[in-house]
Protein backbone atom coordinates (compact mmCIF):
# COMPACT_ATOMS: atom_id res chain seq x y z
CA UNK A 1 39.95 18.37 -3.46
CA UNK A 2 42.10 18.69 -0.54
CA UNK A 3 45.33 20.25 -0.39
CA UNK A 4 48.16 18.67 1.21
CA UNK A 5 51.57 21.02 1.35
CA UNK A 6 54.93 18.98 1.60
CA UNK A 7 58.10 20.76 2.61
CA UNK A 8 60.93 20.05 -0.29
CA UNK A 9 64.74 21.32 0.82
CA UNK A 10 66.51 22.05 -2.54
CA UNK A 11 70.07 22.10 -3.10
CA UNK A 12 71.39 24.99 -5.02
CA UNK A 13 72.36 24.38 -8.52
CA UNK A 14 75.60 24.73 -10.36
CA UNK A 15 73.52 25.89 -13.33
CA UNK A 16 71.46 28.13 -11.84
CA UNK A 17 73.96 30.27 -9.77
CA UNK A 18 73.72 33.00 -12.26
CA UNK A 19 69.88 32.44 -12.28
CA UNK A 20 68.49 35.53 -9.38
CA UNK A 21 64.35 34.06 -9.85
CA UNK A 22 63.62 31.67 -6.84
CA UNK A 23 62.93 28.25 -7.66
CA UNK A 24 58.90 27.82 -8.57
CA UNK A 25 56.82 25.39 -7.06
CA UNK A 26 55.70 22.34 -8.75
CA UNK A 27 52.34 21.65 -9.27
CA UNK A 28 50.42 17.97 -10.04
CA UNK A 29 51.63 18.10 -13.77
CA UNK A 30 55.06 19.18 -13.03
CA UNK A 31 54.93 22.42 -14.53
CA UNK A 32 56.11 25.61 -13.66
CA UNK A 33 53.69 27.57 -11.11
CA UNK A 34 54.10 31.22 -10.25
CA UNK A 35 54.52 32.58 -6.50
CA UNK A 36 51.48 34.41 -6.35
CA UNK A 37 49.50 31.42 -7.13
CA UNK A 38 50.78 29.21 -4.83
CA UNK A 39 48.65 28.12 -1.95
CA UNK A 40 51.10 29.46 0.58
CA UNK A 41 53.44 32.12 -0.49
CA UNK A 42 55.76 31.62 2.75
CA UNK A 43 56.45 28.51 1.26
CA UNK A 44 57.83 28.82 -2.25
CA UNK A 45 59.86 25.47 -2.03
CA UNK A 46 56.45 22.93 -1.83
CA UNK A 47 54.62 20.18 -3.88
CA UNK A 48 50.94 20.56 -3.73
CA UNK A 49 49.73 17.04 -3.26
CA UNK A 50 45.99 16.45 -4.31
CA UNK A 51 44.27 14.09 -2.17
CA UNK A 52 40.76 12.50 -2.55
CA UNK A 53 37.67 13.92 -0.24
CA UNK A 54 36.12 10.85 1.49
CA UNK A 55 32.56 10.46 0.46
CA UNK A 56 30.18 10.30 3.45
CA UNK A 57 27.46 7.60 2.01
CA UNK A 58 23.61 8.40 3.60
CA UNK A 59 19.68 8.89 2.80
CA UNK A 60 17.75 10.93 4.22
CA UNK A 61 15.57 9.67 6.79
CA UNK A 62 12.20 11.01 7.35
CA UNK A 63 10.69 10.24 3.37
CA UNK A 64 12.41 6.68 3.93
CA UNK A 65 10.82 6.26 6.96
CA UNK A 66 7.69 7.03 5.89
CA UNK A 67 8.23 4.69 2.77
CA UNK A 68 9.03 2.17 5.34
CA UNK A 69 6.28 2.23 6.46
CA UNK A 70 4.24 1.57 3.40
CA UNK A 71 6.23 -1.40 3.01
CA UNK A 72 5.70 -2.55 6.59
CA UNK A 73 1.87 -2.14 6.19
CA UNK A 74 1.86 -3.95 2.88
CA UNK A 75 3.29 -7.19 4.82
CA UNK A 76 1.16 -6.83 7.38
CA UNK A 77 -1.62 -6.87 5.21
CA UNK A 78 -0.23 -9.78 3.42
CA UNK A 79 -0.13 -11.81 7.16
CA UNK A 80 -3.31 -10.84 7.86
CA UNK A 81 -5.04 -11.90 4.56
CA UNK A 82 -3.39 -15.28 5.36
CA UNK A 83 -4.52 -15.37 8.34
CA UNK A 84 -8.51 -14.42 7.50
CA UNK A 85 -8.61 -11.34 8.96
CA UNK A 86 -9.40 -8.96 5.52
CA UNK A 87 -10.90 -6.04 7.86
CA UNK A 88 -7.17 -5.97 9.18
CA UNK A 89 -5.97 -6.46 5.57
CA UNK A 90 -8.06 -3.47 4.34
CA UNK A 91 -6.66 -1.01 7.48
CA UNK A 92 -3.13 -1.93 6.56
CA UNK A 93 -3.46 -1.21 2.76
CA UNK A 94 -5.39 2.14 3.96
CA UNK A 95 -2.36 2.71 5.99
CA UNK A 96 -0.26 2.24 3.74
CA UNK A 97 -1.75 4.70 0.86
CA UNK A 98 -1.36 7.21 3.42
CA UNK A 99 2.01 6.24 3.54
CA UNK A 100 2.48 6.81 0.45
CA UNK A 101 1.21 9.70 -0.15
CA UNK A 102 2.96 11.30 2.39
CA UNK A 103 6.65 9.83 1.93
CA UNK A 104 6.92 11.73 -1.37
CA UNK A 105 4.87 14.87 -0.55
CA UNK A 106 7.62 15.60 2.51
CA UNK A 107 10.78 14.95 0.43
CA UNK A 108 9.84 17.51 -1.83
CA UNK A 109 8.49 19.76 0.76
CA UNK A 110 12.46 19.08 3.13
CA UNK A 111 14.07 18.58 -0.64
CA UNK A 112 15.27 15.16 -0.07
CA UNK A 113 14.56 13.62 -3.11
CA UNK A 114 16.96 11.38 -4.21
CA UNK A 115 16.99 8.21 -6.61
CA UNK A 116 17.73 5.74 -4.09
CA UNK A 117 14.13 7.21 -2.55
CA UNK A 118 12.60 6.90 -5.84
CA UNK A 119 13.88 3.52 -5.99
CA UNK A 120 12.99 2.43 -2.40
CA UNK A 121 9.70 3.69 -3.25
CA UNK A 122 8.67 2.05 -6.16
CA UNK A 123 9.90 -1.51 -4.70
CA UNK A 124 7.69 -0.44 -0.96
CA UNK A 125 4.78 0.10 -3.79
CA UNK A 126 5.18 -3.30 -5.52
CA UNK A 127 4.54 -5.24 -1.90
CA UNK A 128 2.00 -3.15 -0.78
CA UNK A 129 -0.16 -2.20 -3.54
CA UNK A 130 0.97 -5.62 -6.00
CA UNK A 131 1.49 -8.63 -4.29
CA UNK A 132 -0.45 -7.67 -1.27
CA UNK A 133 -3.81 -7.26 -2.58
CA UNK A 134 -3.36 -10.20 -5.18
CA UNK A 135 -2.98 -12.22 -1.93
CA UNK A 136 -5.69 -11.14 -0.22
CA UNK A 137 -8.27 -11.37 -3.04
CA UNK A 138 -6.71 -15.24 -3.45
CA UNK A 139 -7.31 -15.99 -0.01
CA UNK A 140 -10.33 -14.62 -0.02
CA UNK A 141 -11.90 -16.62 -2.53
CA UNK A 142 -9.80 -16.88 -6.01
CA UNK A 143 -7.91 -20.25 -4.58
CA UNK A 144 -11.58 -21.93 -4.94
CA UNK A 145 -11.15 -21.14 -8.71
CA UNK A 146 -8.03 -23.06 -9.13
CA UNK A 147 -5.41 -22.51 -11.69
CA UNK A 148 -7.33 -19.41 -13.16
CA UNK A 149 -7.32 -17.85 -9.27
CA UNK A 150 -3.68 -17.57 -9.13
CA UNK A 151 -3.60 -16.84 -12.95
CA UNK A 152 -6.05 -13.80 -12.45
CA UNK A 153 -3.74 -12.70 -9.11
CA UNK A 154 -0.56 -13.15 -11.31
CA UNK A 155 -2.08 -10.35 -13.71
CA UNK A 156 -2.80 -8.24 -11.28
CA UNK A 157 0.99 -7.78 -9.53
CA UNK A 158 2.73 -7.72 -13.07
CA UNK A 159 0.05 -4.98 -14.06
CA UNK A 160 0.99 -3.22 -10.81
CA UNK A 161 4.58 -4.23 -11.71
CA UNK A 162 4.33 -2.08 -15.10
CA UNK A 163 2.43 0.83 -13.98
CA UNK A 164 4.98 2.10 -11.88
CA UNK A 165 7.84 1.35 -14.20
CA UNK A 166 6.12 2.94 -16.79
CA UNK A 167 5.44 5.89 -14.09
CA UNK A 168 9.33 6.06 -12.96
CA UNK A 169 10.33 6.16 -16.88
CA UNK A 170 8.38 9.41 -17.54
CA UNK A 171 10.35 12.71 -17.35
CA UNK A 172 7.13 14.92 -17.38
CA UNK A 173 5.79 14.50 -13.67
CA UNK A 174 4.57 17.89 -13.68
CA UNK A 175 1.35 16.95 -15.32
CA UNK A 176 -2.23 17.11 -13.49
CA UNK A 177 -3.15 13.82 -14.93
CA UNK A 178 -1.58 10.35 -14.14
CA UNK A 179 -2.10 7.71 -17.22
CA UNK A 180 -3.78 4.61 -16.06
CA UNK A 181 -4.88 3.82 -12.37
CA UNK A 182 -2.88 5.02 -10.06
CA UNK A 183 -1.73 1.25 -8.51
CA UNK A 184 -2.34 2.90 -4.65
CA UNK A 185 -6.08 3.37 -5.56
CA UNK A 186 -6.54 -0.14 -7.28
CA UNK A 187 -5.52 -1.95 -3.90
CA UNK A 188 -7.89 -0.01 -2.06
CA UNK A 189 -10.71 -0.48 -3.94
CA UNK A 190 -9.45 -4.40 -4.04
CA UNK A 191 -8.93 -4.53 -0.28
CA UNK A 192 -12.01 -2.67 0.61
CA UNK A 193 -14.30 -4.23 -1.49
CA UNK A 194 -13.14 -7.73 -0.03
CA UNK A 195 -13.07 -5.94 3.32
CA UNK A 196 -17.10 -5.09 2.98
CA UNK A 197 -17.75 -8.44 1.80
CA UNK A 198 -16.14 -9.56 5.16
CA UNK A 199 -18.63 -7.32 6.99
CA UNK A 200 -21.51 -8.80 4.98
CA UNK A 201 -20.63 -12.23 6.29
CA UNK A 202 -19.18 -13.45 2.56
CA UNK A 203 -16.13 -15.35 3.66
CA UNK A 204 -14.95 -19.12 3.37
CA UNK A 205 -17.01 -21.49 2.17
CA UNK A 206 -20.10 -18.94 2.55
CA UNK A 207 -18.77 -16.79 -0.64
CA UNK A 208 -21.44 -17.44 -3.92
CA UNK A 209 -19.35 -18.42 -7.10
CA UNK A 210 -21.02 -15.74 -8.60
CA UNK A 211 -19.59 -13.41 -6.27
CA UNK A 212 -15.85 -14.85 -6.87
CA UNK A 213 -16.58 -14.81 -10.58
CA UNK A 214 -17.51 -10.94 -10.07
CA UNK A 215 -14.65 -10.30 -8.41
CA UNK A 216 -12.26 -12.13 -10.57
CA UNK A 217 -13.69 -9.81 -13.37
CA UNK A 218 -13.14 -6.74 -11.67
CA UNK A 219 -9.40 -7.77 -10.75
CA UNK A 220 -8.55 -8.15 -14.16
CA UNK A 221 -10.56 -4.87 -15.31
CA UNK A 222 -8.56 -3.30 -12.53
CA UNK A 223 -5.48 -4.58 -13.98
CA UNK A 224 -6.00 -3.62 -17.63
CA UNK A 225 -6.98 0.25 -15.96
CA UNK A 226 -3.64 0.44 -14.48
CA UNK A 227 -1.53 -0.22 -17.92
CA UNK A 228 -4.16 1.81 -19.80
CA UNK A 229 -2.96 5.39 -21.13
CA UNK A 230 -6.36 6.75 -19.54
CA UNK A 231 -5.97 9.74 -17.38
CA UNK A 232 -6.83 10.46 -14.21
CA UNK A 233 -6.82 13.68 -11.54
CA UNK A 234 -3.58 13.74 -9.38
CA UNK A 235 -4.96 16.62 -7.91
CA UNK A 236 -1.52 17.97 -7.88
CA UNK A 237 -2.26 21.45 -8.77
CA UNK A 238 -4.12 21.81 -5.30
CA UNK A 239 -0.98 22.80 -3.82
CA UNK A 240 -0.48 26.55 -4.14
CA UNK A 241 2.94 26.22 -3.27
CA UNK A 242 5.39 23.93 -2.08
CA UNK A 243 3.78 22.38 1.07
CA UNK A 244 1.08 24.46 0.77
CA UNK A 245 -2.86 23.58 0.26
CA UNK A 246 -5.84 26.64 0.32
CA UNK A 247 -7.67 26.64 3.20
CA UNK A 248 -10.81 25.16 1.40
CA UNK A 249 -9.20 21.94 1.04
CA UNK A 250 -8.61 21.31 4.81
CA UNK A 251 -12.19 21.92 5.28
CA UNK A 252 -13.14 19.39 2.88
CA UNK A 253 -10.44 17.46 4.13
CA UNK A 254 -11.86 17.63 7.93
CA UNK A 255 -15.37 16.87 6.64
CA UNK A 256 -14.31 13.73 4.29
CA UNK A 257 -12.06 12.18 7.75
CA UNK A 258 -15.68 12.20 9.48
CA UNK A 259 -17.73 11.03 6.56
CA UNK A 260 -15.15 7.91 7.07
CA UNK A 261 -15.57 7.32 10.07
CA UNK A 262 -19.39 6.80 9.71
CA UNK A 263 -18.61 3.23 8.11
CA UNK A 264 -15.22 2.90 7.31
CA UNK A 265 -15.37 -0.06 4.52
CA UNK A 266 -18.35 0.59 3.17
CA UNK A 267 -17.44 4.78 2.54
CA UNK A 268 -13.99 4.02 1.46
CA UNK A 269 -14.82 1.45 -1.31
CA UNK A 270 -17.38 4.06 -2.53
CA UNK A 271 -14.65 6.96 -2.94
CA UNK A 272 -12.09 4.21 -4.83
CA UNK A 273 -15.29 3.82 -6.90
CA UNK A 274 -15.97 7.13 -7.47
CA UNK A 275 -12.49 7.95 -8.25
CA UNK A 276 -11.76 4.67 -10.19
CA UNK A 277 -14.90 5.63 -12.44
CA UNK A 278 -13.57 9.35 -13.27
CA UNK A 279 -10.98 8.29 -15.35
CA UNK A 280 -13.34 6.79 -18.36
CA UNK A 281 -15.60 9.56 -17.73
CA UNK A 282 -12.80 12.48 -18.47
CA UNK A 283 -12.11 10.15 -21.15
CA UNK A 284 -15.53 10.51 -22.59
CA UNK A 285 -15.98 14.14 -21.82
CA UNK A 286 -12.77 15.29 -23.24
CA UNK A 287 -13.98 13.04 -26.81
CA UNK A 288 -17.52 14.37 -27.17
CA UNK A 289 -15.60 17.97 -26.19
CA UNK A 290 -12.93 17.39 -29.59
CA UNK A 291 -15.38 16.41 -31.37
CA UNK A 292 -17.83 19.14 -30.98
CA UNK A 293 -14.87 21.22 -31.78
């Protein structure tokens, strides 16, 4: 609080002539408050006036920024889906996952987390990793299905809508493990697996029913992974301190970048396999392992 000292000019007293003590100062209650704890002792004759500190509202700007751009590459993904152009679609929703996982990686790192992040975060998530991909898979071939097209694209945003509530209402974010399908991971292996389908010419009227039906299937199995209480890797526990990653992990790192670039769709829908896959596998492992126990 700050302190503002006012001047008071006192007149003596008739009743306190035979009274030697000075006259105390007065704090906020009224009462009584001794010389030595007075905020000026030149001053004895003062009211100590309280005023309120003036709140300086911000956020911090580089994890926002980063999270603005997840949300900027979600959109764009969303125009370009419209538009036909999925192999655009796909880089934008690659985009933004690294987005994402960078925005909150570098507020813990500057320690600038703050609610209004977490917030901003989750509702950046919901456009690119919800509604974006449930657009693109529509466009690309769900609308021939009718009703049960934008049914099966309805399922997926409100599944993507509930994983990450469900993931903001958990205290314990310490864990190694996320429950259910991390919603970042389901778009990509959505995008890019519409994205090589693109490459193989399967677009328009030249998409099989069969092939719509398949992927209608896989949306929804998607959908049900991401609400499931099935656990998958964060790989969290890479970091061996804050910021920090062993030098191992760079190497892979550097080696997985140039695996990529080989054949971008067609490498980066096998990893969201691979990964995607893991999660009923641990599953089964870590059964058969309680069991044998």
């Amino acid at each position: 609080m700050r302190h503002t000292l006012l001047n008071k000019q006192t007149a003596p007293s008739p009743t306190s002539s035979h009274n030697n003590s000075p006259t105390l100062p007065l704090n906020e209650a009224g009462q009584g408050k001794g010389k030595q704890d007075s905020p000026d002792a030149d001053a004895p004759d003062a009211i100590v006036v309280q005023l309120p500190r003036k709140r300086l509202r911000s956020i911090y700007l580089l994890p926002n920024l980063l999270t603005t751009g997840t949300l900027f590459a979600g959109f764009f993904a969303i125009i370009s889906g419209m538009q036909g152009k999925f192999d655009l679609a796909g880089i934008a929703i690659l985009a933004a996952m690294l987005f994402d996982l960078l925005d909150g990686r570098v507020a813990r790192i500057i320690k600038a987390q703050s609610i209004f992040g977490m917030e901003y975060d989750s509702l950046s998530d919901m456009v690119a990793f919800g509604v974006a991909p449930a657009l693109i898979v529509f466009s690309w071939g769900l609308a021939t299905l009718g009703k049960p097209g934008w049914v099966i694209s309805f399922i997926y945003s409100a599944c993507t809508a509930l994983r990450l509530a469900r993931y903001n209402a958990r205290s314990n974010t310490d864990s190694p493990f996320f429950f259910g399908l991390a919603c970042p991971m389901a778009a990509g292996l959505m995008c890019f697996l519409i994205w090589v389908m693109t490459e193989e010419g399967m677009i328009g009227e030249q998409v099989p029913m069969q092939m719509v039906v398949g992927v209608s299937i896989a949306t929804v199995l998607l959908s049900l992974l991401m609400v499931s209480s099935i656990r998958y890797y964060s790989f969290k526990n890479l970091f061996v301190a804050e910021g920090q990653v062993p030098f191992m992990f760079m190497l892979v790192l550097v080696g997985g970048v140039a695996i990529v670039a080989i054949n971008p769709p067609y490498i980066l829908l096998l990893m969201t396999i691979l990964y995607t896959i893991s999660g009923p596998l641990l599953e089964l492992w870590l059964r058969i392992k309680r069991k044998n126990e």
